[in-house]
PDB file of N, CA and C in Angstrom:
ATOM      1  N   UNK A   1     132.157 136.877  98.491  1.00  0.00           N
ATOM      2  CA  UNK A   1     131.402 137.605  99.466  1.00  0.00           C
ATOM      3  C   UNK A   1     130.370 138.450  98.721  1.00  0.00           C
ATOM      4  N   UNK A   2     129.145 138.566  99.155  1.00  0.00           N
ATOM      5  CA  UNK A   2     128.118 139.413  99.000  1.00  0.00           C
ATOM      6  C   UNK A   2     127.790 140.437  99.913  1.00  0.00           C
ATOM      7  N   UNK A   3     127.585 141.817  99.813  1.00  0.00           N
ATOM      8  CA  UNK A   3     127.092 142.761 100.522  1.00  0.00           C
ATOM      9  C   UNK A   3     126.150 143.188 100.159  1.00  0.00           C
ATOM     10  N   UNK A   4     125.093 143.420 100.896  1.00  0.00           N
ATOM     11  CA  UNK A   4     123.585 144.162 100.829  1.00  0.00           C
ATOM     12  C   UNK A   4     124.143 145.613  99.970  1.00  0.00           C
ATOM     13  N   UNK A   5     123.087 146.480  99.802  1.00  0.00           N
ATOM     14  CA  UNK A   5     123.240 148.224  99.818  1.00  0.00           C
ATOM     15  C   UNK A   5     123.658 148.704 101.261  1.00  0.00           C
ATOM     16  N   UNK A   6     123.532 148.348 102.077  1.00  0.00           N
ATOM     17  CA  UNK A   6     123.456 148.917 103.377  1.00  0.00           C
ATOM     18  C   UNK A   6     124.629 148.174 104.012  1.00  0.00           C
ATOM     19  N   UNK A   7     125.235 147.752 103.288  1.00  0.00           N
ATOM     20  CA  UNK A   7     127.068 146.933 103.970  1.00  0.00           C
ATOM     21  C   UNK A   7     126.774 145.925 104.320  1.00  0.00           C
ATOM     22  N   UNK A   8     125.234 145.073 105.025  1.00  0.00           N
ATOM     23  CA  UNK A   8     125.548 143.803 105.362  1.00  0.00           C
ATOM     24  C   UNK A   8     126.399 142.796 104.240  1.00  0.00           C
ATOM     25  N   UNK A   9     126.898 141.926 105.357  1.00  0.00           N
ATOM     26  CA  UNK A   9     127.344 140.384 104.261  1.00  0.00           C
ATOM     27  C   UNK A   9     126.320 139.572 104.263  1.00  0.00           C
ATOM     28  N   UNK A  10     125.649 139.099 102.994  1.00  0.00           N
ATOM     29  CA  UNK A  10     124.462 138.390 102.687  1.00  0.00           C
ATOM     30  C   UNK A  10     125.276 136.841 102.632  1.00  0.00           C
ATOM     31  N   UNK A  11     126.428 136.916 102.423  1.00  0.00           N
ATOM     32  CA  UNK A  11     127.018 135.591 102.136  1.00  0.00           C
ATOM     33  C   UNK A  11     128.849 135.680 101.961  1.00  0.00           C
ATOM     34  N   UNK A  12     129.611 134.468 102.684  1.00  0.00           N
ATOM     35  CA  UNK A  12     131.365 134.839 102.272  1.00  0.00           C
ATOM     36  C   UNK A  12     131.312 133.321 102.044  1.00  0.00           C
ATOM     37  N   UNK A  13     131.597 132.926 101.136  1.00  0.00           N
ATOM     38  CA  UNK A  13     132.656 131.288 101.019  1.00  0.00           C
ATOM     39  C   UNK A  13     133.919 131.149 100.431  1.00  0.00           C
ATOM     40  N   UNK A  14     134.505 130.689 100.860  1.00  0.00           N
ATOM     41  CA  UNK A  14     135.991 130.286 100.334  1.00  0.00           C
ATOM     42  C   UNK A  14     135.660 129.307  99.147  1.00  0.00           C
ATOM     43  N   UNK A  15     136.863 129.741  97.945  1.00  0.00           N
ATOM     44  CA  UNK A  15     136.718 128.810  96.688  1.00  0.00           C
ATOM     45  C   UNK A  15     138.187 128.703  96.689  1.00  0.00           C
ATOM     46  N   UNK A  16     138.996 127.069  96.297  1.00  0.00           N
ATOM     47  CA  UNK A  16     139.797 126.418  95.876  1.00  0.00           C
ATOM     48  C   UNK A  16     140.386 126.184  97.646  1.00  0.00           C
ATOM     49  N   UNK A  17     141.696 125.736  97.537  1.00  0.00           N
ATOM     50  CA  UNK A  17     142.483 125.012  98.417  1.00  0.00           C
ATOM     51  C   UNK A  17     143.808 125.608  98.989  1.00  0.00           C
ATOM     52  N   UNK A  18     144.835 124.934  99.525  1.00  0.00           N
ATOM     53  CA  UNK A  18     145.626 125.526  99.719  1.00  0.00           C
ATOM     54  C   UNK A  18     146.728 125.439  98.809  1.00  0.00           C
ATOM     55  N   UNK A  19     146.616 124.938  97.443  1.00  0.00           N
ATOM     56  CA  UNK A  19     147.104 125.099  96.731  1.00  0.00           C
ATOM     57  C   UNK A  19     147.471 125.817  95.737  1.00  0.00           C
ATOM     58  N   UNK A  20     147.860 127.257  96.130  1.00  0.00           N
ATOM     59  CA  UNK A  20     148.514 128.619  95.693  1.00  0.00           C
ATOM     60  C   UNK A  20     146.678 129.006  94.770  1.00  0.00           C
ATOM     61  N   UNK A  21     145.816 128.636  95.028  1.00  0.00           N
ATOM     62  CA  UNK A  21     144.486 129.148  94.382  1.00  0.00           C
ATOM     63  C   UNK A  21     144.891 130.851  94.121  1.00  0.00           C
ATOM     64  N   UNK A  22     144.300 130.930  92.964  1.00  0.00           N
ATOM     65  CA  UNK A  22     143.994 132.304  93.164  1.00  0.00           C
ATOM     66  C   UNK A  22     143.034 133.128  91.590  1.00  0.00           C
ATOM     67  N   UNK A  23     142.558 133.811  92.304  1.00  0.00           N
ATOM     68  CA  UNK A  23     141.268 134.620  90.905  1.00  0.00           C
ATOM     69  C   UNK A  23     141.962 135.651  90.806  1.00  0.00           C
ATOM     70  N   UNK A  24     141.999 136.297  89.640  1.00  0.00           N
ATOM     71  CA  UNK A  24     142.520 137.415  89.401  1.00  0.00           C
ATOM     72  C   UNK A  24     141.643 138.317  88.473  1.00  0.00           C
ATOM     73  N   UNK A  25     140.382 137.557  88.147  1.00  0.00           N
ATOM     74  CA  UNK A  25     139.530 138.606  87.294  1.00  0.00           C
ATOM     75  C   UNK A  25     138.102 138.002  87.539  1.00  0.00           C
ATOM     76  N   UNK A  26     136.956 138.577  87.487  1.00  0.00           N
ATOM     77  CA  UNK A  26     135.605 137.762  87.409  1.00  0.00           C
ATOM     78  C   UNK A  26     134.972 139.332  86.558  1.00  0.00           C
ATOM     79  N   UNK A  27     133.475 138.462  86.015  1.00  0.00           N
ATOM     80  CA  UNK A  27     132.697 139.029  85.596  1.00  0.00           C
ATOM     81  C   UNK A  27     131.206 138.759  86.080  1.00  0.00           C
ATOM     82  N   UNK A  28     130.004 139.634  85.686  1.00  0.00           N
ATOM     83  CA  UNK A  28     128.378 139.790  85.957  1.00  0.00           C
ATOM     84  C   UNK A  28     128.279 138.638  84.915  1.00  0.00           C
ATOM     85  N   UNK A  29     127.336 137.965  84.824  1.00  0.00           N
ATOM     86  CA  UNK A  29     126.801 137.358  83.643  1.00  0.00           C
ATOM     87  C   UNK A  29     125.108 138.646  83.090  1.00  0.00           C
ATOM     88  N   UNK A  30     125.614 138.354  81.727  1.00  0.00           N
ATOM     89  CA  UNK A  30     124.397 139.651  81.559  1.00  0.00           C
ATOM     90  C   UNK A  30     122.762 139.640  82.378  1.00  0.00           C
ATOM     91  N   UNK A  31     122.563 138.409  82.517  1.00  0.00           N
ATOM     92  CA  UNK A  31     121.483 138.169  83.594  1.00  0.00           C
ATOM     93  C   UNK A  31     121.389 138.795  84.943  1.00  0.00           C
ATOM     94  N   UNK A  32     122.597 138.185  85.194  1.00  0.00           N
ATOM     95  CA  UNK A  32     123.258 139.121  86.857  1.00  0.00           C
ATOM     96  C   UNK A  32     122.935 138.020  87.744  1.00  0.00           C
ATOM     97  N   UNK A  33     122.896 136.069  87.591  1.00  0.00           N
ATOM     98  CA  UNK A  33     122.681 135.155  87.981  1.00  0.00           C
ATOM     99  C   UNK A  33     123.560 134.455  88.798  1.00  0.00           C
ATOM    100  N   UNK A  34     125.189 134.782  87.878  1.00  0.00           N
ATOM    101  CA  UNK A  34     126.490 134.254  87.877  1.00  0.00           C
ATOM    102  C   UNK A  34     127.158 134.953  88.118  1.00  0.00           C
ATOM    103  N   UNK A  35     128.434 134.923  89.357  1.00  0.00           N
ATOM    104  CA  UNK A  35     129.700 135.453  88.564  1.00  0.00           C
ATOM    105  C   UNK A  35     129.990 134.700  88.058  1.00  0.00           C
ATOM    106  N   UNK A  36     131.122 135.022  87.312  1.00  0.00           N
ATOM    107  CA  UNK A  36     131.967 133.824  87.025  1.00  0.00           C
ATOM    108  C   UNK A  36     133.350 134.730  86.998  1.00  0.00           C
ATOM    109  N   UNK A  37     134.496 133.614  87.791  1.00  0.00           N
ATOM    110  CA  UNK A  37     135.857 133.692  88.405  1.00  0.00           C
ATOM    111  C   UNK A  37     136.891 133.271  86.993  1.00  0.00           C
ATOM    112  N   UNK A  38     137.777 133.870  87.175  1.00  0.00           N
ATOM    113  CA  UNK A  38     139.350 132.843  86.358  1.00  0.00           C
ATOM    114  C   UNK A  38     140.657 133.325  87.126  1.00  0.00           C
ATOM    115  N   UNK A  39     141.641 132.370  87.245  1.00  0.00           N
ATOM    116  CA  UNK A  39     142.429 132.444  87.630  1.00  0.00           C
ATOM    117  C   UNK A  39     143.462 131.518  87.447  1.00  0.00           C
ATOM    118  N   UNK A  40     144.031 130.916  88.190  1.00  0.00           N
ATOM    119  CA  UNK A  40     144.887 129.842  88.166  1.00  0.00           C
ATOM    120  C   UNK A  40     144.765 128.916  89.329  1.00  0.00           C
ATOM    121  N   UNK A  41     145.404 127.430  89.414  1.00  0.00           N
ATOM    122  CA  UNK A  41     145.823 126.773  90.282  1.00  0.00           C
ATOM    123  C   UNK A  41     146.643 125.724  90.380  1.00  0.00           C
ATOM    124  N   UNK A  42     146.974 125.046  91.169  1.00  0.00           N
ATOM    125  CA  UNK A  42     147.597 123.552  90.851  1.00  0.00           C
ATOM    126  C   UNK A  42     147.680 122.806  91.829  1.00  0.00           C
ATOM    127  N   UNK A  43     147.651 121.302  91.677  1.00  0.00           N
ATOM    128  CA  UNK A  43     147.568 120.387  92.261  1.00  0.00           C
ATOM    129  C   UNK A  43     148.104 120.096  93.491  1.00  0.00           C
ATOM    130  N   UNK A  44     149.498 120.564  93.627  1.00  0.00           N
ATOM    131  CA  UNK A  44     150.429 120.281  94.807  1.00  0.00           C
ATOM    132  C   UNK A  44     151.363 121.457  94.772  1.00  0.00           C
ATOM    133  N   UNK A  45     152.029 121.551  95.384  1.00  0.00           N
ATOM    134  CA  UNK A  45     153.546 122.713  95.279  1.00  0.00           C
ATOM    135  C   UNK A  45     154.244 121.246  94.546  1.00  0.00           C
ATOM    136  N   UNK A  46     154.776 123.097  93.602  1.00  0.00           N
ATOM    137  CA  UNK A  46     155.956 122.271  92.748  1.00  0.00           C
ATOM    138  C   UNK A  46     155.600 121.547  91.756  1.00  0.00           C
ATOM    139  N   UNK A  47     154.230 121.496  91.541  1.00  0.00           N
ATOM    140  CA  UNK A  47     153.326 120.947  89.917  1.00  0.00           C
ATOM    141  C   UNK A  47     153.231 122.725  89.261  1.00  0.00           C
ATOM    142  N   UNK A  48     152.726 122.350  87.803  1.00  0.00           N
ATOM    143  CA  UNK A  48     152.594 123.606  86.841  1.00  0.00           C
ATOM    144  C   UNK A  48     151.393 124.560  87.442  1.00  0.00           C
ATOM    145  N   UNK A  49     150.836 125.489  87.218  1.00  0.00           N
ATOM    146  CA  UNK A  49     149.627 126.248  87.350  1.00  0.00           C
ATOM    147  C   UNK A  49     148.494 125.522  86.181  1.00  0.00           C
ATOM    148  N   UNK A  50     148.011 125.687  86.270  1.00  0.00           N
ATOM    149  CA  UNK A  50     146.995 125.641  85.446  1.00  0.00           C
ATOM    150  C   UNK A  50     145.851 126.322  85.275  1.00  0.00           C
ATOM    151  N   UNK A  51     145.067 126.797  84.289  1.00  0.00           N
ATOM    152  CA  UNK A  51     143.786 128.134  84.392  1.00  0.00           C
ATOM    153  C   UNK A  51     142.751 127.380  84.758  1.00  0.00           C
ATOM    154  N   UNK A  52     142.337 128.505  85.579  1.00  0.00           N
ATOM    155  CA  UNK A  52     140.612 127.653  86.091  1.00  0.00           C
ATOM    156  C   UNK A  52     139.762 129.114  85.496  1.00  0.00           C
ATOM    157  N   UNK A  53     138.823 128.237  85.524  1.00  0.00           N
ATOM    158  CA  UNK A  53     137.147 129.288  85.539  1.00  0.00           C
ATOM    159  C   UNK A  53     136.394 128.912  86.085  1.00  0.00           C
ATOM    160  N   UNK A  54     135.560 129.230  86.565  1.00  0.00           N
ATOM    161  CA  UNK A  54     134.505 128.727  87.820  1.00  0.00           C
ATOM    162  C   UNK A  54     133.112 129.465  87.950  1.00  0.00           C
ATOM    163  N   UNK A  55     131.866 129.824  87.770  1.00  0.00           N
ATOM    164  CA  UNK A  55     130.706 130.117  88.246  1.00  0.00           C
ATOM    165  C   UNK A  55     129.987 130.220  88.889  1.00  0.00           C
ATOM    166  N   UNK A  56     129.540 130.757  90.224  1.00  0.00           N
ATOM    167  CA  UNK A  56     129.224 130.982  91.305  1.00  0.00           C
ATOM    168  C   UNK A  56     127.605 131.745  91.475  1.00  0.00           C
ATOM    169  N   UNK A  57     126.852 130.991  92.387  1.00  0.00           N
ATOM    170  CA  UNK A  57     126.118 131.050  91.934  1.00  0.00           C
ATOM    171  C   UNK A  57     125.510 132.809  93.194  1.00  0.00           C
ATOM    172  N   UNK A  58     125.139 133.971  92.182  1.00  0.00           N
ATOM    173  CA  UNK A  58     124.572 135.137  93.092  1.00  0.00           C
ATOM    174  C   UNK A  58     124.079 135.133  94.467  1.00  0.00           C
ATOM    175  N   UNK A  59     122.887 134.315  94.447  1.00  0.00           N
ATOM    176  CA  UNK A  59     121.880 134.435  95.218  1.00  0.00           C
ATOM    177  C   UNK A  59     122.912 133.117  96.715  1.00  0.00           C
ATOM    178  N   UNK A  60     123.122 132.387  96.267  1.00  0.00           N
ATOM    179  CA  UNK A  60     123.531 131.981  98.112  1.00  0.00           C
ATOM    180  C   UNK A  60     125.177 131.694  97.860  1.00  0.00           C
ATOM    181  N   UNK A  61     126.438 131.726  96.893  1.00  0.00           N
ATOM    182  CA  UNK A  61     127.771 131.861  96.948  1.00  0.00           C
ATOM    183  C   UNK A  61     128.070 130.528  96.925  1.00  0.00           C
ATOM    184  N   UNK A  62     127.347 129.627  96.310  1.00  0.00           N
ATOM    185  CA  UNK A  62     127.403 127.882  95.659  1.00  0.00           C
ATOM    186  C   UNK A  62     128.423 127.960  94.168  1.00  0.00           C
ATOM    187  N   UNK A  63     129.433 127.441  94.621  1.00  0.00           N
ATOM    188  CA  UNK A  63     130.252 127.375  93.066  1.00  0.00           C
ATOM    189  C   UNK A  63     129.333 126.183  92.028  1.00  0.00           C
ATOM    190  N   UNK A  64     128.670 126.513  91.076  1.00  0.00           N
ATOM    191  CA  UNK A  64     127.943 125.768  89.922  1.00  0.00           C
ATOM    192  C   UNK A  64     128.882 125.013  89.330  1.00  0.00           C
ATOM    193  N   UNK A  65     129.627 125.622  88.595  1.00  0.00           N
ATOM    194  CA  UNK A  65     130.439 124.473  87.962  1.00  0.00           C
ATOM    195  C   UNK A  65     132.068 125.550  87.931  1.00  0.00           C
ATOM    196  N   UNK A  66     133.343 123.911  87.684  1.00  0.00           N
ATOM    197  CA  UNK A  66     134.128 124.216  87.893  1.00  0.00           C
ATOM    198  C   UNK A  66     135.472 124.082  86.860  1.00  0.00           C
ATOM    199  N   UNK A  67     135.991 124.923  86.334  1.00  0.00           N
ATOM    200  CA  UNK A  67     136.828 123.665  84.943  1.00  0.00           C
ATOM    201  C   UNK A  67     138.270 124.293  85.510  1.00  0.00           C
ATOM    202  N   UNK A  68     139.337 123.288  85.216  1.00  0.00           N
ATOM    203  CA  UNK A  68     140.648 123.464  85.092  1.00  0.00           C
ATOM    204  C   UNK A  68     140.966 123.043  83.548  1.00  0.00           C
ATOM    205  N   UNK A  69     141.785 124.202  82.928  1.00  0.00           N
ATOM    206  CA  UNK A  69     142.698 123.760  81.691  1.00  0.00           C
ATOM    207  C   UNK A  69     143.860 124.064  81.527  1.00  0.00           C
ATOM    208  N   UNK A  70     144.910 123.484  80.922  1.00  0.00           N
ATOM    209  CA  UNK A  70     146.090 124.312  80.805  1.00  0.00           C
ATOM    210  C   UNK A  70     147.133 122.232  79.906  1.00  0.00           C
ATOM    211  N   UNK A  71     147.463 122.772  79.909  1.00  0.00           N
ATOM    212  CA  UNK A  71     149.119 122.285  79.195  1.00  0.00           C
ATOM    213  C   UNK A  71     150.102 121.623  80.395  1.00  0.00           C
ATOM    214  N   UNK A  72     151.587 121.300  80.174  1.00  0.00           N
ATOM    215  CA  UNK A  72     152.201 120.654  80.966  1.00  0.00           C
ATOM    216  C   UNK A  72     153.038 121.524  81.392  1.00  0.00           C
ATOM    217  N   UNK A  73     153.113 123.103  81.175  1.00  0.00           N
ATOM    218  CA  UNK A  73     153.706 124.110  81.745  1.00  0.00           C
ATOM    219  C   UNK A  73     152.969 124.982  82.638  1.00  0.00           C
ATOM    220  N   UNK A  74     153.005 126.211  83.365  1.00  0.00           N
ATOM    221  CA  UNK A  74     152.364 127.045  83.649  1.00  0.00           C
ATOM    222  C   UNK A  74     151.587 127.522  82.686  1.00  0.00           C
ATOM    223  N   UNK A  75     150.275 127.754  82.932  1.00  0.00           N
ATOM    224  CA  UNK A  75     149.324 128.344  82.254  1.00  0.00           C
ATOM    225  C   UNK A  75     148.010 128.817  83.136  1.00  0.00           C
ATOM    226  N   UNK A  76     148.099 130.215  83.055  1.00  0.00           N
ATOM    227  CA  UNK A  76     147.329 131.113  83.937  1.00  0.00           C
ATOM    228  C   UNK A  76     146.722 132.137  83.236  1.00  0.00           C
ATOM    229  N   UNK A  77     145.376 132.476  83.577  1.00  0.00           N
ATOM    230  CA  UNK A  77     144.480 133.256  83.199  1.00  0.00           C
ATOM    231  C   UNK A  77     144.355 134.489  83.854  1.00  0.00           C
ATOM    232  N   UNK A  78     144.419 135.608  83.312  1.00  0.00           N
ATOM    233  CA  UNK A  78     143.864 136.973  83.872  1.00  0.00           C
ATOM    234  C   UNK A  78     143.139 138.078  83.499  1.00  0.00           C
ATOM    235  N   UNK A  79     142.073 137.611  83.047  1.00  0.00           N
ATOM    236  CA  UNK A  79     141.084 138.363  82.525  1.00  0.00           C
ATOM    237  C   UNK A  79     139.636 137.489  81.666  1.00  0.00           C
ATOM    238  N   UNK A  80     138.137 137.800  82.064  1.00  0.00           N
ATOM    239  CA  UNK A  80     137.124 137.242  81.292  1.00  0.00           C
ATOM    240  C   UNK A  80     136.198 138.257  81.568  1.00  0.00           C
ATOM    241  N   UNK A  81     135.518 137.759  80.373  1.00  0.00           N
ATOM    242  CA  UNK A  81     134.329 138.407  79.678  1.00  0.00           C
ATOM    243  C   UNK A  81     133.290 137.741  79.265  1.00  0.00           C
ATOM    244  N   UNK A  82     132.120 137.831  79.008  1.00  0.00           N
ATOM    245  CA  UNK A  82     131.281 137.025  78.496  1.00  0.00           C
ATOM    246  C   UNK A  82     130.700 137.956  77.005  1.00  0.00           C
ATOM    247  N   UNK A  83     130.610 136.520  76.302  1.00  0.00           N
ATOM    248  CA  UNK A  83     130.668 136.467  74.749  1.00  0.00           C
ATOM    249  C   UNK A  83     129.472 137.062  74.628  1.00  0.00           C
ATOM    250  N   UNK A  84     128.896 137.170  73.307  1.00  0.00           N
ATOM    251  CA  UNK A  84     127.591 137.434  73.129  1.00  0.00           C
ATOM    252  C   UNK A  84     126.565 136.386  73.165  1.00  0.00           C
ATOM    253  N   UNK A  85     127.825 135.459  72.623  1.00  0.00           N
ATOM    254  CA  UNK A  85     126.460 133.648  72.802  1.00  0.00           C
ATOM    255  C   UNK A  85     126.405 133.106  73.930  1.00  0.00           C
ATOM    256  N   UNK A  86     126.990 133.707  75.374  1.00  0.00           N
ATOM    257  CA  UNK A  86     126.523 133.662  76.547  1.00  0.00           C
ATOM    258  C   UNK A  86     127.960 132.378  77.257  1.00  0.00           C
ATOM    259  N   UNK A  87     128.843 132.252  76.451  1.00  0.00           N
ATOM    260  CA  UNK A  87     130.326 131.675  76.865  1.00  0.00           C
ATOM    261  C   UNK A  87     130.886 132.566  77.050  1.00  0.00           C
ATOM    262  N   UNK A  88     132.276 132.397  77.523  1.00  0.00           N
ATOM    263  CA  UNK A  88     133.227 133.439  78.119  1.00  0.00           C
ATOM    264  C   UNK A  88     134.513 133.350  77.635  1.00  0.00           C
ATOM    265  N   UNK A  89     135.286 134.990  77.261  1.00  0.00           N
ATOM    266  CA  UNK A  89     136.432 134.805  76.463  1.00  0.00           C
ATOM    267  C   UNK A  89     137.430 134.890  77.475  1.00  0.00           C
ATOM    268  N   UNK A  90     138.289 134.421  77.459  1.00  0.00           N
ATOM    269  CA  UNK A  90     139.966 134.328  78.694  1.00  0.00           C
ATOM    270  C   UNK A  90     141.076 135.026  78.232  1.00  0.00           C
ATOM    271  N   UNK A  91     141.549 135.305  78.818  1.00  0.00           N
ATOM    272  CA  UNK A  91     142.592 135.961  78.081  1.00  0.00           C
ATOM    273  C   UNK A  91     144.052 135.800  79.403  1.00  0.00           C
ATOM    274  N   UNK A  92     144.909 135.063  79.035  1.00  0.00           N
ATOM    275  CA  UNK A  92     146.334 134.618  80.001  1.00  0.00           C
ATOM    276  C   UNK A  92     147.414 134.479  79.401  1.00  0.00           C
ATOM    277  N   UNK A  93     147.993 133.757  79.747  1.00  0.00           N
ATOM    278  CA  UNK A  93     149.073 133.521  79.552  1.00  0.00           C
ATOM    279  C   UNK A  93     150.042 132.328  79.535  1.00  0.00           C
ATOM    280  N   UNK A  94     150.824 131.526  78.807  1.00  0.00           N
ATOM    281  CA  UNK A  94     151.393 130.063  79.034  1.00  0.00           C
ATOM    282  C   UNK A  94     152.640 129.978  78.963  1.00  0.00           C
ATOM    283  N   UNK A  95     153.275 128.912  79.167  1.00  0.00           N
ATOM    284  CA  UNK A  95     154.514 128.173  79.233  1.00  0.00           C
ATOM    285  C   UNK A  95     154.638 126.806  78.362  1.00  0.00           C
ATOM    286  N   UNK A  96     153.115 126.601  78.132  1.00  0.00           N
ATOM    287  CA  UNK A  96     152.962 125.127  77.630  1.00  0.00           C
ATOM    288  C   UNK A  96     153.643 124.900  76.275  1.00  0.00           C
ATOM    289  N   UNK A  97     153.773 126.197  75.166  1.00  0.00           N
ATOM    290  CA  UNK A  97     153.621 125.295  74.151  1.00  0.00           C
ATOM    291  C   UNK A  97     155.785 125.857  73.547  1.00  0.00           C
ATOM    292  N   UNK A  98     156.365 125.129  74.122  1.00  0.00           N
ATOM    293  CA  UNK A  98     157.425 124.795  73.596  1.00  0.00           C
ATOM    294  C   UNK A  98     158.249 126.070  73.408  1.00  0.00           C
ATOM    295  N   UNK A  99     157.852 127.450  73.683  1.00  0.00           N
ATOM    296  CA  UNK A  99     158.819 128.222  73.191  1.00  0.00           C
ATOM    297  C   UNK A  99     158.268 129.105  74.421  1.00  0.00           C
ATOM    298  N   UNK A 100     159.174 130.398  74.584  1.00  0.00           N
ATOM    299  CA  UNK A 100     159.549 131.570  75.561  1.00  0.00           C
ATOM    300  C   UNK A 100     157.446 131.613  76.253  1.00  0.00           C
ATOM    301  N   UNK A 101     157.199 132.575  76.945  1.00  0.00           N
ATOM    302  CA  UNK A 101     155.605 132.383  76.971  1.00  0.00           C
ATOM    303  C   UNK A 101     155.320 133.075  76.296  1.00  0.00           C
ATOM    304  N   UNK A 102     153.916 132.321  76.292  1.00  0.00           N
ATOM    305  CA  UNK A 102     153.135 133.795  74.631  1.00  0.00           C
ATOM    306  C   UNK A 102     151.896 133.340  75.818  1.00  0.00           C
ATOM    307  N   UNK A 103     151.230 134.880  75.183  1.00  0.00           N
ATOM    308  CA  UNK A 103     149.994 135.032  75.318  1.00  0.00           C
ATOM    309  C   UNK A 103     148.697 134.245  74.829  1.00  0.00           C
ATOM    310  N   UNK A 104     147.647 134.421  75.345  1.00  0.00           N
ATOM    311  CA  UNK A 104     146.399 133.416  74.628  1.00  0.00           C
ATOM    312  C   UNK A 104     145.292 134.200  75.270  1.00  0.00           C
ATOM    313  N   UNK A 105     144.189 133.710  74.355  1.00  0.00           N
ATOM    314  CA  UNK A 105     142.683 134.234  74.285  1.00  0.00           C
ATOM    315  C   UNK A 105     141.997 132.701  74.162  1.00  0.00           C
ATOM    316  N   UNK A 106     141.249 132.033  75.018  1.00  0.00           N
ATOM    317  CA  UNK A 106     140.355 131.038  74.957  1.00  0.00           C
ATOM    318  C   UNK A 106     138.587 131.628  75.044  1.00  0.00           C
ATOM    319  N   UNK A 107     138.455 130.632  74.199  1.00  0.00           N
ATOM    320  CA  UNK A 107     136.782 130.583  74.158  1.00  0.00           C
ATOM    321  C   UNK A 107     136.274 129.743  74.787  1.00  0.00           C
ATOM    322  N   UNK A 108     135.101 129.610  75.995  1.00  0.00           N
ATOM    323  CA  UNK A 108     134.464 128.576  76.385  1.00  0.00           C
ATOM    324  C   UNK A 108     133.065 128.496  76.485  1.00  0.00           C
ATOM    325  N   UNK A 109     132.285 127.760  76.399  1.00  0.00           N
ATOM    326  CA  UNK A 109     131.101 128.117  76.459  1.00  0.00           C
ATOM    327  C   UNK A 109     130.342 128.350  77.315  1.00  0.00           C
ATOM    328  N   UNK A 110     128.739 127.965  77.923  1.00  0.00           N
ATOM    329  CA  UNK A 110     128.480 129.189  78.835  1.00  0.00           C
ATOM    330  C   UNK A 110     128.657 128.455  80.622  1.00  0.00           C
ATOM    331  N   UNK A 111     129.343 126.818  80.536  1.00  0.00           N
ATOM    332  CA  UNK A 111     129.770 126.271  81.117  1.00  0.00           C
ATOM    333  C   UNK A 111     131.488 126.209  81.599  1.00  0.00           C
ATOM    334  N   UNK A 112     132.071 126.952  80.783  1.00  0.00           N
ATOM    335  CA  UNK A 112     133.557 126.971  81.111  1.00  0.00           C
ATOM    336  C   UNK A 112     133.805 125.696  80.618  1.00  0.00           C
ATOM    337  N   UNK A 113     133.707 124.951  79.524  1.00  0.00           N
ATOM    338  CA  UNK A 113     134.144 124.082  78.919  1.00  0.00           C
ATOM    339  C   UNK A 113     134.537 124.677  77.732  1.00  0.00           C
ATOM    340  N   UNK A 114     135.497 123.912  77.840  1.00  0.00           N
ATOM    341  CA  UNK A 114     136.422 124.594  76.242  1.00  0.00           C
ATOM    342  C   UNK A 114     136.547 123.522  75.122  1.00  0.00           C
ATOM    343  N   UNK A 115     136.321 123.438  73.905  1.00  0.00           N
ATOM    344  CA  UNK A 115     135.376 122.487  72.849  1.00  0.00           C
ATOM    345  C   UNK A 115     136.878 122.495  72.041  1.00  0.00           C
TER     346      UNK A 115
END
């Protein structure tokens, strides 16, 4: 959702499905062009989570581009930032890699692709 100075809504769209979607952090892009969203989601009930990031575009609330990543466990994101080289750092949490959960910090670039 977008609001004017003066309270109007310039724009509301719904992003993801009914599949437990959910954002839990976004950021400005230093331009002020983008947000960009992270959170989690998954495929069906009863599949893993997986982290999304997503980019949205200011001016009319058009999601630009969209990435899901994660492992074969839960893996969820709650918190981004944008880098200085104009990608974005993540910071969540997993299940994926074989032991109790640990924490994580991903880098992606200024697409939410992770290299």
């Amino acid at each position: 959702m977008r609001i004017s100075s003066s309270g109007d809504i310039l724009w509301q769209n719904n992003h993801g499905n009914n599949n437990y979607d959910t954002a839990t952090s976004m950021t400005l892009t230093q331009n002020e062009d983008v947000v960009v969203l992270v959170g989690y989601t998954r495929s069906s009930s009863g599949n893993p989570f997986k982290y999304r990031i997503w980019g949205v575009d200011v001016a009319s609330g058009q999601v630009l581009w969209n990435r899901i990543h994660g492992g074969n466990q839960d893996d969820e994101s709650f918190g981004v930032v944008e880098a200085y080289d104009g990608g974005f750092n993540i910071v969540g949490k997993s299940d994926s890699h074989g032991i109790t959960r640990v924490n994580w910090l991903v880098k992606t670039d200024s697409q939410g692709n992770v290299n």
